[in-house]
N, C-alpha and C. Protein backbone atom coordinates (compact mmCIF):
# COMPACT_ATOMS: atom_id res chain seq x y z
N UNK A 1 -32.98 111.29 99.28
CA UNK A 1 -33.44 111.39 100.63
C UNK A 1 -33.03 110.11 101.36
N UNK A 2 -32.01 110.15 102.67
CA UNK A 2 -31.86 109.34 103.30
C UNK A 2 -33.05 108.89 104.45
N UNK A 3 -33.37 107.46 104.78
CA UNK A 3 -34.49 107.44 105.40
C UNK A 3 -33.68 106.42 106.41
N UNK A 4 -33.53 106.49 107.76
CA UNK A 4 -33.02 105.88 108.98
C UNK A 4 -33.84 105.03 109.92
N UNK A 5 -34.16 104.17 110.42
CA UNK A 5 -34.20 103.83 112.10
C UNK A 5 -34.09 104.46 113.05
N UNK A 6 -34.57 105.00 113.58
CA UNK A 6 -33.58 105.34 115.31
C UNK A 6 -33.73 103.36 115.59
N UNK A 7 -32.58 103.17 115.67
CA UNK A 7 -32.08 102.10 116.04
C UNK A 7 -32.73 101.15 117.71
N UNK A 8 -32.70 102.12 118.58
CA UNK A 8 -33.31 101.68 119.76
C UNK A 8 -34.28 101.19 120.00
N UNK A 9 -35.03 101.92 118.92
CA UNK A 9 -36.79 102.33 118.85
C UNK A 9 -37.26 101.04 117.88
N UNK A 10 -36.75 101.19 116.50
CA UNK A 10 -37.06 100.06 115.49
C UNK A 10 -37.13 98.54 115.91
N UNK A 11 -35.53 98.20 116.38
CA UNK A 11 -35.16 96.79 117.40
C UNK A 11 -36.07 96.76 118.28
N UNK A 12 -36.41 97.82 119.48
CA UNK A 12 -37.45 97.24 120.28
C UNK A 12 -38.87 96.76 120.11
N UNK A 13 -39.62 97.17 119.11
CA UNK A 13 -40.42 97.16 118.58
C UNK A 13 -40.32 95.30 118.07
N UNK A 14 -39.37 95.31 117.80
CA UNK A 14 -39.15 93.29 117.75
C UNK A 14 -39.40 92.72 119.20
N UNK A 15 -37.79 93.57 119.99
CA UNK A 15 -37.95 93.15 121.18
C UNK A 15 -39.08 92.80 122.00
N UNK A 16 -40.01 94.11 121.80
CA UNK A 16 -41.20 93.79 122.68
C UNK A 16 -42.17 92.57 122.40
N UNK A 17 -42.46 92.58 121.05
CA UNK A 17 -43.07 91.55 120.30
C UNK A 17 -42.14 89.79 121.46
N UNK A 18 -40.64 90.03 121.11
CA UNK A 18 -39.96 88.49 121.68
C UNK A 18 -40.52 88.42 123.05
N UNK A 19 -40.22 89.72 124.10
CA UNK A 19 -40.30 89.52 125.54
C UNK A 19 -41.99 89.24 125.86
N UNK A 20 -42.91 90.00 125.01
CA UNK A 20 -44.20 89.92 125.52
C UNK A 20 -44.75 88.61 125.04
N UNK A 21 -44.75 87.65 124.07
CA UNK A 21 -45.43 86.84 123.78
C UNK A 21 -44.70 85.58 123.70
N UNK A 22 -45.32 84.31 123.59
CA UNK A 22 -44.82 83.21 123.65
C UNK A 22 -44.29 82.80 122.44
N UNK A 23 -43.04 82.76 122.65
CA UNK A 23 -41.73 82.26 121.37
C UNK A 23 -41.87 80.87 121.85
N UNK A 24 -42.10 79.94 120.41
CA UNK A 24 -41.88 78.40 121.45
C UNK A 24 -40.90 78.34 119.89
N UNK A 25 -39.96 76.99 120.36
CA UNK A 25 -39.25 76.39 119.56
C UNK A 25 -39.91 74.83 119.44
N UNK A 26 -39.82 74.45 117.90
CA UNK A 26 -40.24 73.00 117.18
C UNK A 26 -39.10 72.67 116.63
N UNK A 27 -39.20 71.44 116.74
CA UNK A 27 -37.94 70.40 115.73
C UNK A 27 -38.89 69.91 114.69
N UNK A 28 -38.28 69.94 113.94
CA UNK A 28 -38.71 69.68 112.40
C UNK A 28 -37.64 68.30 111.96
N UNK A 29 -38.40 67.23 111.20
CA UNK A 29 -38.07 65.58 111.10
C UNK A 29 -37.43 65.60 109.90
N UNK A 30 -36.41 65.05 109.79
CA UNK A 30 -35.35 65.05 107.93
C UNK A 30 -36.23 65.00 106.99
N UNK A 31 -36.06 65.79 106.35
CA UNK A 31 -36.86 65.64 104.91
C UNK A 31 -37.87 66.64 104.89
N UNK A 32 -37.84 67.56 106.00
CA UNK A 32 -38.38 68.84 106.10
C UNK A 32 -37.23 70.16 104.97
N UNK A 33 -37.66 70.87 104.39
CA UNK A 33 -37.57 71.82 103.55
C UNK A 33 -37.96 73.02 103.71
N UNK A 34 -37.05 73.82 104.27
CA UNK A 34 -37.80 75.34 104.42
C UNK A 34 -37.62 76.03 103.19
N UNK A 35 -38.61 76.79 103.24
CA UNK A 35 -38.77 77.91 102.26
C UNK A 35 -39.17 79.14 103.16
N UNK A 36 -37.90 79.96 103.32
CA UNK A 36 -38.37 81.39 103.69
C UNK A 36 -39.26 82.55 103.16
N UNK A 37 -39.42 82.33 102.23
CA UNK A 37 -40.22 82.99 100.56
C UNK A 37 -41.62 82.58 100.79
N UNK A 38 -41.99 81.29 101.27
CA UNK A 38 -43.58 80.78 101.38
C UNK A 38 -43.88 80.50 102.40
N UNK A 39 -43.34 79.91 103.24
CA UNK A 39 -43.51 79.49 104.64
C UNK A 39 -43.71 80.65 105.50
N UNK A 40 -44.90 81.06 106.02
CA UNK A 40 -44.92 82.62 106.81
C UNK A 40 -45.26 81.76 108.10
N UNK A 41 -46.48 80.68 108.84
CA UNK A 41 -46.90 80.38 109.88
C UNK A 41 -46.96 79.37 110.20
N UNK A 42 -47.03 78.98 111.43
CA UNK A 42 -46.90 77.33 111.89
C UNK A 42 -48.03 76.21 111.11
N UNK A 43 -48.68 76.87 110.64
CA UNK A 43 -49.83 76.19 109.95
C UNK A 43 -48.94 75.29 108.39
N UNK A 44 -48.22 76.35 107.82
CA UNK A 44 -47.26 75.91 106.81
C UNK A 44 -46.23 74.94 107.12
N UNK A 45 -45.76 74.60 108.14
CA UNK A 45 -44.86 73.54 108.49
C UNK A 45 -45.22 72.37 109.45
N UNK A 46 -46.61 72.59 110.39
CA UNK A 46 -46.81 71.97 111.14
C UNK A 46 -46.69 70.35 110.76
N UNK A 47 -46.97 69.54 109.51
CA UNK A 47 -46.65 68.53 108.92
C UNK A 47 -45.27 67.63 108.91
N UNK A 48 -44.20 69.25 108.95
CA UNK A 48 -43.45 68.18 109.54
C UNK A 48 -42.38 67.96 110.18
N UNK A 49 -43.67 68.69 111.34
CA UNK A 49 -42.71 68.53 112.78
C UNK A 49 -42.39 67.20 113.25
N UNK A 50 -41.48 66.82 114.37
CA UNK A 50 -41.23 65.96 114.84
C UNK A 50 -42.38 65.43 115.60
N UNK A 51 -42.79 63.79 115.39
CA UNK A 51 -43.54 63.26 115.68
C UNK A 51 -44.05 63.57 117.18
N UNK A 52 -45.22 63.85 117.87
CA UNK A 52 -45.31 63.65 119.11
C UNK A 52 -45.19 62.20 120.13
N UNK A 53 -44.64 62.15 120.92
CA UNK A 53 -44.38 61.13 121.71
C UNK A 53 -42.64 60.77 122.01
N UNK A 54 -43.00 60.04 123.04
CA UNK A 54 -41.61 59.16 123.03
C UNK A 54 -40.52 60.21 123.48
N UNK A 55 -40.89 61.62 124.29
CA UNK A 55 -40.23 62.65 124.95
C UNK A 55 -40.50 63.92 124.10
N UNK A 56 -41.38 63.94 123.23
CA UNK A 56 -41.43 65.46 122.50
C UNK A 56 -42.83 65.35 122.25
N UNK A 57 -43.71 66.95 122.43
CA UNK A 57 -44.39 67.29 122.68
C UNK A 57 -44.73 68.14 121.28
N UNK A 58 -46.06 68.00 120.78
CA UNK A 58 -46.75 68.63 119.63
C UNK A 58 -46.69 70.02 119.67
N UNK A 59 -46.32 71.02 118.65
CA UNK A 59 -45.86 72.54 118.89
C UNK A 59 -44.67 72.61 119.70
N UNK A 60 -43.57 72.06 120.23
CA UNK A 60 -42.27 72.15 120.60
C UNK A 60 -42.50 72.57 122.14
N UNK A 61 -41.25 73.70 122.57
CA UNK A 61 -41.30 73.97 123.94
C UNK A 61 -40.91 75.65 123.46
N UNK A 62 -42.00 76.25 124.88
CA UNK A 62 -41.74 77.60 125.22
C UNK A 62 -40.39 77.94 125.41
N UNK A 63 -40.35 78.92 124.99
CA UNK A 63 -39.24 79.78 124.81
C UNK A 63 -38.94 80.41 126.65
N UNK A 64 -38.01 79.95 127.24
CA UNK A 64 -37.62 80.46 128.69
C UNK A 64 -36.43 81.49 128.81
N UNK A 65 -36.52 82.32 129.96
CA UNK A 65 -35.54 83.14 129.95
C UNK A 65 -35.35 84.03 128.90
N UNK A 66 -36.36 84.62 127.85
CA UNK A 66 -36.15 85.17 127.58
C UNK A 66 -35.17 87.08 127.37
N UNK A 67 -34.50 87.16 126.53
CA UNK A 67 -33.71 89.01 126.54
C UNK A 67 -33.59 89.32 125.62
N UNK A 68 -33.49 90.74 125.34
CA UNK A 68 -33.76 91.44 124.01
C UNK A 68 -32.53 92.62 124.51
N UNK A 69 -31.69 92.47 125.07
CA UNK A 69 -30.27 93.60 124.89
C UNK A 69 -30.14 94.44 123.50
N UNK A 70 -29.89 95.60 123.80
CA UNK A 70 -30.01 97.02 122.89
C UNK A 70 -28.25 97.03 123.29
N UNK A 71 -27.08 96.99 122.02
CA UNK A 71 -25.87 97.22 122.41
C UNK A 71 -25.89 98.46 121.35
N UNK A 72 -25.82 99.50 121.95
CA UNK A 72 -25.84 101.21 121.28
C UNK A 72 -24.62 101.32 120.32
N UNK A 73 -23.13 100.66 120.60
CA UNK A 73 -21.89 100.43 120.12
C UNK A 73 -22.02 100.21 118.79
N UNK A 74 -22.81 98.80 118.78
CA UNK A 74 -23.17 98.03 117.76
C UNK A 74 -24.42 98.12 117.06
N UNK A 75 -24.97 98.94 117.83
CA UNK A 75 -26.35 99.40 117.17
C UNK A 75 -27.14 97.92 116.74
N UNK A 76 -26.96 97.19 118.08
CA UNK A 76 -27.86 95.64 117.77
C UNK A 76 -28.53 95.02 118.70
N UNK A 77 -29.71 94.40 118.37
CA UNK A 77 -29.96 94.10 119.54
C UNK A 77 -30.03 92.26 119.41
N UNK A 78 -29.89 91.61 120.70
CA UNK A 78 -29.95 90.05 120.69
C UNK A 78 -30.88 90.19 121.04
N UNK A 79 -31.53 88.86 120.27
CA UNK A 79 -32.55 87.85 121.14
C UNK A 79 -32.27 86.56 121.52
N UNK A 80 -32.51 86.52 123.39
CA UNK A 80 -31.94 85.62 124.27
C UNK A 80 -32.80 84.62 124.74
N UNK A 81 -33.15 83.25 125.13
CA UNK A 81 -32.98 82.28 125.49
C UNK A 81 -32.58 81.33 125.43
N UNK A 82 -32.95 81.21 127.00
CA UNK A 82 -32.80 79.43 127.59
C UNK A 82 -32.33 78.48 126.59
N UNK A 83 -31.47 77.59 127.14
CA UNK A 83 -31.48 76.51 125.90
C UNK A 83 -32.45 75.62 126.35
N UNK A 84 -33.37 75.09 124.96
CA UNK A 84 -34.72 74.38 125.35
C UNK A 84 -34.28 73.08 124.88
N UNK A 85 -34.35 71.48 125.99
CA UNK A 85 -34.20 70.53 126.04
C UNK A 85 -35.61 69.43 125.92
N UNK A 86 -35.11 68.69 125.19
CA UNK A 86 -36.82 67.42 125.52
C UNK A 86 -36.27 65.97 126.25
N UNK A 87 -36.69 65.33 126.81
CA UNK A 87 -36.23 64.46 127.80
C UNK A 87 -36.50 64.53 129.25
N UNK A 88 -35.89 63.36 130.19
CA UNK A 88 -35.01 62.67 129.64
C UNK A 88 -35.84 61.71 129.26
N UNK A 89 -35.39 60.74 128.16
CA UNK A 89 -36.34 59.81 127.66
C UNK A 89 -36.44 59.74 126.28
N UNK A 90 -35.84 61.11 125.73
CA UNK A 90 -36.37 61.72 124.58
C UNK A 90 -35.81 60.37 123.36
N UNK A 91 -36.58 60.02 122.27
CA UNK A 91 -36.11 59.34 121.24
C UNK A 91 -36.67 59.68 119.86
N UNK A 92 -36.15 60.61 119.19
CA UNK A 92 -36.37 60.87 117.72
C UNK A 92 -35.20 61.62 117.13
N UNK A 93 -35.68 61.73 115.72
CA UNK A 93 -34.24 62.25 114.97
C UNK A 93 -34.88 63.90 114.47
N UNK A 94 -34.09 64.54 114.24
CA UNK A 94 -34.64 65.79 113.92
C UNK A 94 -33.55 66.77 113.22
N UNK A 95 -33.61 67.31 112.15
CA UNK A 95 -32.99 68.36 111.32
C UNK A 95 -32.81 69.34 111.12
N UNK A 96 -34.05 70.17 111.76
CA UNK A 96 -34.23 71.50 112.15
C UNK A 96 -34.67 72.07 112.89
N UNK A 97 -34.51 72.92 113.35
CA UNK A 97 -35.43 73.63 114.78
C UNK A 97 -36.26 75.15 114.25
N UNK A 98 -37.33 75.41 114.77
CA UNK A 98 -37.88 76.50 114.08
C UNK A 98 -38.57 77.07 115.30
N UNK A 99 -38.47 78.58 115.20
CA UNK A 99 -38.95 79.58 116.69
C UNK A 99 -40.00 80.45 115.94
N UNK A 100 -41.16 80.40 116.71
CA UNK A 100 -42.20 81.20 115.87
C UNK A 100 -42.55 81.09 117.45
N UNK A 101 -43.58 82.68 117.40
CA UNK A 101 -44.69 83.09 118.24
C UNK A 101 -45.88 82.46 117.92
N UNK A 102 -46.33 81.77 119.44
CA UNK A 102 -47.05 80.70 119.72
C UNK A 102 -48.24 81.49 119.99
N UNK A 103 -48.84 82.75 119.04
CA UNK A 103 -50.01 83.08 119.91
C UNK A 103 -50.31 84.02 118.00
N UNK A 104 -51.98 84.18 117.95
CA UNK A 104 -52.32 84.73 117.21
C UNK A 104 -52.42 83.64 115.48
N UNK A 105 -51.76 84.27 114.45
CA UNK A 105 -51.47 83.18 113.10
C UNK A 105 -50.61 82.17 113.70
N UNK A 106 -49.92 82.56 114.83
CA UNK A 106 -48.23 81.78 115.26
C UNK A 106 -47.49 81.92 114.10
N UNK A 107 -46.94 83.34 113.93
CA UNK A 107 -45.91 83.79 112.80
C UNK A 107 -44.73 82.53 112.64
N UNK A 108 -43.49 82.81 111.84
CA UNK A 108 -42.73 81.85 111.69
C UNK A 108 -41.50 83.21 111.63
N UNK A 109 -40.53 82.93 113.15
CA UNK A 109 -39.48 83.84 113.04
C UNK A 109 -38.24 83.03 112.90
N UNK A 110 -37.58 81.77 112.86
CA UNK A 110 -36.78 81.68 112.14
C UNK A 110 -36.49 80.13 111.90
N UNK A 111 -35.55 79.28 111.05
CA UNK A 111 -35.11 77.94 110.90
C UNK A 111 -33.44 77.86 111.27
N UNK A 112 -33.56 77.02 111.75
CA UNK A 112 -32.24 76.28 112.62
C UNK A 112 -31.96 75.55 111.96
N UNK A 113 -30.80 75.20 110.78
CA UNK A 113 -30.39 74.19 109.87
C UNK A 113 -29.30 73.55 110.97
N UNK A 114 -29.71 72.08 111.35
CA UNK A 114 -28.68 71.06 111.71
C UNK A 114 -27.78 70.83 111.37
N UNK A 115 -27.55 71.04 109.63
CA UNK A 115 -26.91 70.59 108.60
C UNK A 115 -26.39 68.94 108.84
N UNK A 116 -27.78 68.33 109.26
CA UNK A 116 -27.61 66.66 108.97
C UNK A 116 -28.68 66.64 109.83
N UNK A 117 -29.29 65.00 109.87
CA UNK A 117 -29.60 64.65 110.82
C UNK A 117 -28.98 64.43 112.23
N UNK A 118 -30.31 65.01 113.55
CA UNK A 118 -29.48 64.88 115.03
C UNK A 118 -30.86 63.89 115.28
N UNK A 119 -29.60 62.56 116.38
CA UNK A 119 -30.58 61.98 116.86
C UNK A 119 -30.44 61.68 118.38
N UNK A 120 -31.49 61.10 118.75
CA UNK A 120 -31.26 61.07 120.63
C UNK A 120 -32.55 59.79 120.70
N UNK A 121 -31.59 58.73 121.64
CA UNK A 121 -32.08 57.54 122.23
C UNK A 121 -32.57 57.56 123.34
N UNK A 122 -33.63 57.30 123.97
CA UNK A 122 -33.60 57.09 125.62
C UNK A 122 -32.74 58.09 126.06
N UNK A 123 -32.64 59.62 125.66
CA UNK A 123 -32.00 60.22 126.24
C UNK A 123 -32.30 62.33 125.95
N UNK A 124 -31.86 62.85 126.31
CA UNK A 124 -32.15 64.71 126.50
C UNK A 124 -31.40 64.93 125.11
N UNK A 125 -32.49 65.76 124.57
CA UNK A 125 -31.94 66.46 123.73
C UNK A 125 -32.27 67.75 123.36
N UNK A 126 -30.62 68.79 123.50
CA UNK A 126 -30.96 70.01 123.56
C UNK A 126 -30.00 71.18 122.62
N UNK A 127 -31.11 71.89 122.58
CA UNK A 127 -30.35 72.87 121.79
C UNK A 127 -29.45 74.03 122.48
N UNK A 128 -28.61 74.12 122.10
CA UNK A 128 -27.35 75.23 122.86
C UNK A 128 -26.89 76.14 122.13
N UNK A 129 -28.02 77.15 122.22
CA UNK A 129 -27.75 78.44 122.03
C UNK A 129 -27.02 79.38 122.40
N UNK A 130 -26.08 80.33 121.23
CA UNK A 130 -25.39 81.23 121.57
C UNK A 130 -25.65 82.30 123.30
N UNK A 131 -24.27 82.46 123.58
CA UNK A 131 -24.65 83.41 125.00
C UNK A 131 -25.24 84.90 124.48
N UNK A 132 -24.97 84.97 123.12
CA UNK A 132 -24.66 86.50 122.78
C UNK A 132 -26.71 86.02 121.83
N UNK A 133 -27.12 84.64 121.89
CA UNK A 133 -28.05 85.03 121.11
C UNK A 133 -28.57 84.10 119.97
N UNK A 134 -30.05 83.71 119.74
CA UNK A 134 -29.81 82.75 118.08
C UNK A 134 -30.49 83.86 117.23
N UNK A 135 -30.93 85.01 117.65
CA UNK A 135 -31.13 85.78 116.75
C UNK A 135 -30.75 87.18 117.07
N UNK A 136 -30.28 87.89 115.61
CA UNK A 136 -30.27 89.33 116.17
C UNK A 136 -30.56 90.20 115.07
N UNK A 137 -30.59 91.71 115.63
CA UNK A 137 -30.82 92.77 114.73
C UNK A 137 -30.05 93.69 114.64
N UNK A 138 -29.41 93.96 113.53
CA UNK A 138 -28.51 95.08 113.22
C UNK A 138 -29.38 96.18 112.18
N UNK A 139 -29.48 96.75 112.24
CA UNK A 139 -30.79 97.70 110.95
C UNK A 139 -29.33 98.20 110.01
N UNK A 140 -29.82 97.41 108.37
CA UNK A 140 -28.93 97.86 107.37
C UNK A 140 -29.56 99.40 106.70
């Protein structure tokens, strides 16, 4: 027995979840370690986020401009925003970025590997996210 998606329907069901509630993004400080396997909520990583102060703010920044595009072709849908900046002023180092919904447990929807440390002096620092998206859904 084959068992399917309707594709439109399944993805939106994310979608709605991205567009209706507050997605915020956190930077996470070197020497942070994700584990996708244990790590389910902000409660599990909150330790070690990037310090507050000095241009960055405790729990990260809301997710702006959010979109959730359905491409029927591709049977996928993106999830779209804003690129989220801290500054100007901003001074810390940071390794990862992590997007979880800021409302309820505050789930944990995904990790941003730097692959090194990024740092920023007396100055903006931002993440630049794909046009097409930093996350998406294709149903295998």
């Amino acid at each position: 027995m084959l068992h399917n998606w309707f594709t439109a329907s399944a993805e939106g069901l994310l979608a709605n979840i991205w567009l209706a509630n507050p997605m915020t993004v956190m930077l996470m400080r070197p020497g942070f370690v994700p584990n996708i396997d244990t790590q389910k909520v902000y409660a599990d990583i909150s330790a070690n986020e990037v310090p507050a102060g000095t241009g960055y703010v405790a729990g990260g920044n809301a997710l702006t401009g959010k979109l959730a595009p359905y491409t029927a072709a591709s049977d996928r849908t993106d999830f779209i925003a804003n690129d989220p900046s801290w500054g100007p002023g901003a001074t810390f180092d940071a390794a990862f970025a992590v997007i979880y919904d800021n409302s309820g447990t505050k789930p944990l929807w995904s990790c941003i590997d730097f692959q090194g440390t990024k740092s920023v002096s007396a100055g903006t620092f931002t993440l630049d996210f794909p046009s097409t998206g930093m996350l998406y859904m294709v149903p295998g």
